[in-house]
C-alpha atoms as a PDB file:
ATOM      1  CA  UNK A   1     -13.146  19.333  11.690  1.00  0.00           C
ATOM      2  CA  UNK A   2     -13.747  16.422  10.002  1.00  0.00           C
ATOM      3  CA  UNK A   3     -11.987  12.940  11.268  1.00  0.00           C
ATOM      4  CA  UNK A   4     -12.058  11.634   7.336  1.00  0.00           C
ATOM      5  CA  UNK A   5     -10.397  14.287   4.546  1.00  0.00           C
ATOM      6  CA  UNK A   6      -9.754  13.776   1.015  1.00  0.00           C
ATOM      7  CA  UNK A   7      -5.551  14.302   0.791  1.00  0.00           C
ATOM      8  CA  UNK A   8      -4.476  14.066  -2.106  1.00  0.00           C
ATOM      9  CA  UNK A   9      -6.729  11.740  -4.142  1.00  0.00           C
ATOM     10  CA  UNK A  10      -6.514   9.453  -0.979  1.00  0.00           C
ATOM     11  CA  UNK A  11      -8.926   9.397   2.006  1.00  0.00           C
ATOM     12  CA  UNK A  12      -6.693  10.734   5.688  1.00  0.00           C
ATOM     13  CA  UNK A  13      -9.103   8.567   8.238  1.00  0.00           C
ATOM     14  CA  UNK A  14      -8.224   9.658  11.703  1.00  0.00           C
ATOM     15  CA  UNK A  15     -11.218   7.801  13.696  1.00  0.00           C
ATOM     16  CA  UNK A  16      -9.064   5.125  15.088  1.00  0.00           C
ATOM     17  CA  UNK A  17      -5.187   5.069  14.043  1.00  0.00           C
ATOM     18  CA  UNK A  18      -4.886   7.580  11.702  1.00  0.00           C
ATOM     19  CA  UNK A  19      -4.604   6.023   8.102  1.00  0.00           C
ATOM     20  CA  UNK A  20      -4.530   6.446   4.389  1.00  0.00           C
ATOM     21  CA  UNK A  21      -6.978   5.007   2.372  1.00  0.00           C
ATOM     22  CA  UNK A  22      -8.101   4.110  -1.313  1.00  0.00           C
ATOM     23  CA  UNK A  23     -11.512   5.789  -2.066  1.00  0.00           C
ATOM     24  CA  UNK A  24     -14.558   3.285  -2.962  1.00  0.00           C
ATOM     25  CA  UNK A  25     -14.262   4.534  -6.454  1.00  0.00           C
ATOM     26  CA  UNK A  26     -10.597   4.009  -7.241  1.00  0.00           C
ATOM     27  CA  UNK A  27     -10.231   0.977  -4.992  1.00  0.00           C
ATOM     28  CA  UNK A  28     -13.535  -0.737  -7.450  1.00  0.00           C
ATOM     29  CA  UNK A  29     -11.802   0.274 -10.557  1.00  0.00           C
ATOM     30  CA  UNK A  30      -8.495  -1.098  -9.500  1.00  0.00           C
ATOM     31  CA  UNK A  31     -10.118  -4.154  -8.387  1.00  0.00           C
ATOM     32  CA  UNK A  32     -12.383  -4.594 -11.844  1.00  0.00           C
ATOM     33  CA  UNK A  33      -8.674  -4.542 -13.665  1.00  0.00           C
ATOM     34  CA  UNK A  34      -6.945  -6.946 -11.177  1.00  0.00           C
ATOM     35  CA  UNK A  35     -10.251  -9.180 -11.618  1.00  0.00           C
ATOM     36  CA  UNK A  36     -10.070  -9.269 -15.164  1.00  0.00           C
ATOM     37  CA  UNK A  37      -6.371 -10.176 -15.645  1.00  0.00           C
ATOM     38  CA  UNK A  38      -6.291 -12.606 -12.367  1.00  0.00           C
ATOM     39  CA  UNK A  39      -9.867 -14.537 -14.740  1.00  0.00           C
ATOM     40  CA  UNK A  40      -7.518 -14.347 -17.557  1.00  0.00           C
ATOM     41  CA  UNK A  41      -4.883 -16.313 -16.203  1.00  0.00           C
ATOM     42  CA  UNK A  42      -1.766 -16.634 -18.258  1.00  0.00           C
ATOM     43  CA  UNK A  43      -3.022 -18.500 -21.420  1.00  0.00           C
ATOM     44  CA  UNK A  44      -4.384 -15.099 -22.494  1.00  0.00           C
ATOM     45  CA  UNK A  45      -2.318 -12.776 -24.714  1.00  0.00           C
ATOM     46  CA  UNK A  46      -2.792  -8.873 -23.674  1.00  0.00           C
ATOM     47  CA  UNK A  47      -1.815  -5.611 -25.172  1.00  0.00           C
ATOM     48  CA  UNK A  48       1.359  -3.846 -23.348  1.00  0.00           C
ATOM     49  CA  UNK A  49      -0.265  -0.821 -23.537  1.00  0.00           C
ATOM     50  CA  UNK A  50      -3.603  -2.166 -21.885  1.00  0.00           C
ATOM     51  CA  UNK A  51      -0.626  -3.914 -19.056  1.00  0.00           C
ATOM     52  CA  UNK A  52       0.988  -0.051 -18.963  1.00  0.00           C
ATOM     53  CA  UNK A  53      -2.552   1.799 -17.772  1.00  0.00           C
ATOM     54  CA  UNK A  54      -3.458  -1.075 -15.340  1.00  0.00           C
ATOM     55  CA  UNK A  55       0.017  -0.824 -13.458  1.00  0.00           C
ATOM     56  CA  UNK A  56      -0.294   2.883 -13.755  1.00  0.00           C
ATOM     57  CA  UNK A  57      -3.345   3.046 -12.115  1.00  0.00           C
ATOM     58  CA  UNK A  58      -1.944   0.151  -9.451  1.00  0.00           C
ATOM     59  CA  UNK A  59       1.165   2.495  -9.065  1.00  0.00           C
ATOM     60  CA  UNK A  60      -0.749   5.091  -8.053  1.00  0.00           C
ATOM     61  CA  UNK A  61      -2.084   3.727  -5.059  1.00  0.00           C
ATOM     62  CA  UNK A  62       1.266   2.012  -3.941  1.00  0.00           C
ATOM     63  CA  UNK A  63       1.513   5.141  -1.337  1.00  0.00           C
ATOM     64  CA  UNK A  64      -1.661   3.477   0.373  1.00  0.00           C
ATOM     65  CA  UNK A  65      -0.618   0.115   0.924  1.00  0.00           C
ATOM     66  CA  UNK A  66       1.080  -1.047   4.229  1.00  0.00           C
ATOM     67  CA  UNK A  67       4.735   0.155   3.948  1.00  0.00           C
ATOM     68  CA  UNK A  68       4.163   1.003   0.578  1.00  0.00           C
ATOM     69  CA  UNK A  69       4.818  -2.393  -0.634  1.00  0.00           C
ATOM     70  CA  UNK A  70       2.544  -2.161  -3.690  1.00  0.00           C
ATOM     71  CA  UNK A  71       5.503  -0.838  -5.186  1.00  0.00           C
ATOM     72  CA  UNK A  72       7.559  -4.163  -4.842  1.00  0.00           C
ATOM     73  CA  UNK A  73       4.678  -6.365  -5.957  1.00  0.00           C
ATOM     74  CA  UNK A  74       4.573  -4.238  -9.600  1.00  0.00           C
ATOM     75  CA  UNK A  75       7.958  -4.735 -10.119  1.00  0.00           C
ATOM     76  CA  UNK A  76       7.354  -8.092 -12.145  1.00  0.00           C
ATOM     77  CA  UNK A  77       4.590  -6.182 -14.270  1.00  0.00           C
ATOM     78  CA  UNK A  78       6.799  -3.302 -15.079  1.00  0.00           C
ATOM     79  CA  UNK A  79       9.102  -5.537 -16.575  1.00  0.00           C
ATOM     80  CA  UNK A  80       6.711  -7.140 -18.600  1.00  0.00           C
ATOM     81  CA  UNK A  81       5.088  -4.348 -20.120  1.00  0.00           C
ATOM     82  CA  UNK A  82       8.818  -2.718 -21.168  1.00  0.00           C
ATOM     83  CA  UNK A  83      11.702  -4.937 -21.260  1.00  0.00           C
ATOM     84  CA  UNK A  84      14.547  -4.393 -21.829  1.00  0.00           C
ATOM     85  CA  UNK A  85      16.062  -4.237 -25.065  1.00  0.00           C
ATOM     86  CA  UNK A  86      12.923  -3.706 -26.565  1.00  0.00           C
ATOM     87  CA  UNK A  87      13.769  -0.144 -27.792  1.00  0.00           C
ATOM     88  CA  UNK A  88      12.292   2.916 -26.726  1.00  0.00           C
ATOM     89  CA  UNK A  89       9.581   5.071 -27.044  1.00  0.00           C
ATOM     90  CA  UNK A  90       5.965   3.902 -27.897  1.00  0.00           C
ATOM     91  CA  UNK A  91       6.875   0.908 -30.641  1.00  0.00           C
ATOM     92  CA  UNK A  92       7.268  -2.006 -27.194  1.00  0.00           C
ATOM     93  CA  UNK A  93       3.346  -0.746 -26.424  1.00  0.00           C
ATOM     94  CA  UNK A  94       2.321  -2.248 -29.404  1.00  0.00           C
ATOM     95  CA  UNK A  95       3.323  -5.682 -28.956  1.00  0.00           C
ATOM     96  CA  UNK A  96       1.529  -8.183 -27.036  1.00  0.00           C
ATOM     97  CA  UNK A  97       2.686 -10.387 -24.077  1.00  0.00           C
ATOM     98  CA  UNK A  98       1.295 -13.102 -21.333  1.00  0.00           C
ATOM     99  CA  UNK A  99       1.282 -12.780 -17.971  1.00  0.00           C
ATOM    100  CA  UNK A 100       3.616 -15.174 -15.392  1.00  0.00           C
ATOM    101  CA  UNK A 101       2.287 -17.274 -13.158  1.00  0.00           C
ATOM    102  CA  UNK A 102       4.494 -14.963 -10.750  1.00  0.00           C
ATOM    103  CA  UNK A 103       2.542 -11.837 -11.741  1.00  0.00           C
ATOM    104  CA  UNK A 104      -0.659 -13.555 -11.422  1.00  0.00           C
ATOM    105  CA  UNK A 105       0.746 -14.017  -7.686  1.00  0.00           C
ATOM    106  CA  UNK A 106       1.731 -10.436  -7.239  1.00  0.00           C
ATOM    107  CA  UNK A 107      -1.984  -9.476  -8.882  1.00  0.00           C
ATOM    108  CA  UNK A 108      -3.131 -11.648  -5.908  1.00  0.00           C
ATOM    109  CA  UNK A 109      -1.545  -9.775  -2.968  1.00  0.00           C
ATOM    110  CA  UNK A 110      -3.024  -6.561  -4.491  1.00  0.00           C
ATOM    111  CA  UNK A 111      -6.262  -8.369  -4.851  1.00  0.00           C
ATOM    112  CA  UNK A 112      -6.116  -9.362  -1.766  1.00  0.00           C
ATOM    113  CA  UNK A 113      -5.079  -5.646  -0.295  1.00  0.00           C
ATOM    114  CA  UNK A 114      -8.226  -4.070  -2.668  1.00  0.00           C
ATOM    115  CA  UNK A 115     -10.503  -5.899  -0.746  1.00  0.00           C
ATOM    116  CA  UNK A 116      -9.830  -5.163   1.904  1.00  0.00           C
ATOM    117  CA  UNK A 117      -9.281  -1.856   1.998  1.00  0.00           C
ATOM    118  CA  UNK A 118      -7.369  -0.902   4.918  1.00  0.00           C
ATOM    119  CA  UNK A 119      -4.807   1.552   3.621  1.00  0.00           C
ATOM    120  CA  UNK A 120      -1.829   2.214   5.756  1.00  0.00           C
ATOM    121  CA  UNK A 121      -1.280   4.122   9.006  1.00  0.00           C
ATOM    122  CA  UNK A 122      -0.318   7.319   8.952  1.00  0.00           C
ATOM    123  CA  UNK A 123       2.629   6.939  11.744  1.00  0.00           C
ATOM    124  CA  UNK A 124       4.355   3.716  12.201  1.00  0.00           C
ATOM    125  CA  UNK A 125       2.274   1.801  14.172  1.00  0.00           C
ATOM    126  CA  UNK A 126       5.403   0.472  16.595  1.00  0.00           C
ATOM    127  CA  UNK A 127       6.364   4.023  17.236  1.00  0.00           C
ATOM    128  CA  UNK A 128       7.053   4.954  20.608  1.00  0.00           C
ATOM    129  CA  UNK A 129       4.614   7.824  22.229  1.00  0.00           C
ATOM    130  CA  UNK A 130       6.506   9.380  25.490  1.00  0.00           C
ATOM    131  CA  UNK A 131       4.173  10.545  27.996  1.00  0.00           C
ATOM    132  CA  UNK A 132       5.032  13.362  30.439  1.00  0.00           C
ATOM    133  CA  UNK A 133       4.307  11.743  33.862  1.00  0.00           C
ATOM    134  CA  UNK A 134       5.533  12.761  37.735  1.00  0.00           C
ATOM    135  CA  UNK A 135       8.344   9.973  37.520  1.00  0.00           C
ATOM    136  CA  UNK A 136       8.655   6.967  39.512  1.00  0.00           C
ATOM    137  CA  UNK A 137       7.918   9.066  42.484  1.00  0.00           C
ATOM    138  CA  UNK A 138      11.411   8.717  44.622  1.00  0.00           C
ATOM    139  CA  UNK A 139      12.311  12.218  43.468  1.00  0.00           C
ATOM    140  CA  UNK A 140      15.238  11.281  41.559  1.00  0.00           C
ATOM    141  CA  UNK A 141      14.061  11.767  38.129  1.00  0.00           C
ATOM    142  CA  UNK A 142      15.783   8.924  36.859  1.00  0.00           C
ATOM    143  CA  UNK A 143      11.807   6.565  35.722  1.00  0.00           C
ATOM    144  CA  UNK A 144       9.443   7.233  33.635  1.00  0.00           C
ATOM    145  CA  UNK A 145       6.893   6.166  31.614  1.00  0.00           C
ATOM    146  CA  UNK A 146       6.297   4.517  28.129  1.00  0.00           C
ATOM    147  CA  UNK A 147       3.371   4.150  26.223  1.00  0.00           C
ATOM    148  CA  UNK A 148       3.058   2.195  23.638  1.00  0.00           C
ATOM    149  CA  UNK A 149      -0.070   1.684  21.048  1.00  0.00           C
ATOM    150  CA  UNK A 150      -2.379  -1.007  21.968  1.00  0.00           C
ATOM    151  CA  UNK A 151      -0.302  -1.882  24.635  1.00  0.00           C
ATOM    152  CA  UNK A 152      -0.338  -1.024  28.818  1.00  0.00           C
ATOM    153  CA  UNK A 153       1.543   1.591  29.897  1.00  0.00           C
ATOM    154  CA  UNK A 154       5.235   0.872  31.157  1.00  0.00           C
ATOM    155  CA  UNK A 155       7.208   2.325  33.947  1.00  0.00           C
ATOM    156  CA  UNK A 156      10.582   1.666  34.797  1.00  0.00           C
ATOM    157  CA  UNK A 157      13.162   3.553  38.049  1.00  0.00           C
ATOM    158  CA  UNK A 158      16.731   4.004  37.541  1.00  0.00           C
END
């Protein structure tokens, strides 16, 4: 078996801690859009529709970042590209808008995350792993042993 798989459009790397990542070609097509509104800046005026397919695509690799924040940092963006009170349907997609100094920020941290490219673990990395061991040795059955990740193991007696 493989220790990298494609899962769902993502990339399940279990080499080290298991993880989800971006593949190369989304995470350089996500980065090219980021790139182009972060050069922009906020004196530039930009389609709402254009803003709808870049935090589409952004949204759709929210799952991958670290506790899925890439969720909270779109929040700003979705409410530029429909506000509300703009009406529904497709008419608010054919208006134009500038970007906030506060998105720009927000485009930053997924910058940032892009370039990186370290996804997010697969398990919380703090959880707890219990490992079946003979006990503190007096018998008694009231130790035991802890193991935490990156961390030495722990005993403790009753």
């Amino acid at each position: 078996p493989s220790q990298v798989a494609k899962y769902c459009g993502f990339l399940f790397d279990t080499t080290n801690i298991p993880k989800l990542r971006i593949p190369s070609e989304k995470r350089e097509r996500a980065y090219a859009m980021i790139h182009y509104l972060l050069s922009r800046g906020t004196q530039w005026s930009h389609s709402r529709l254009a803003l709808a397919v870049i935090t589409g695509t952004l949204e759709s690799l929210a799952e991958a970042t670290p506790q899925q924040l890439g969720h909270t940092y779109l929040r700003r963006l979705h409410a530029l590209v429909q506000p509300p009170g703009m009406g529904s349907g497709a008419e608010p997609f054919y208006t134009k808008t500038h970007l906030t100094t506060e998105i720009l920020q927000d485009l930053q941290w997924w910058n940032m995350f892009i370039k990186r490219g370290d996804g997010r673990a697969a398990r919380p990395e703090r959880s707890a792993i219990l490992i079946p061991t003979w006990g503190d040795g007096s018998g008694t059955g009231t130790g035991g042993t802890l193991g935490l990740p990156d961390l030495p193991l722990q005993m403790w007696m009753g």
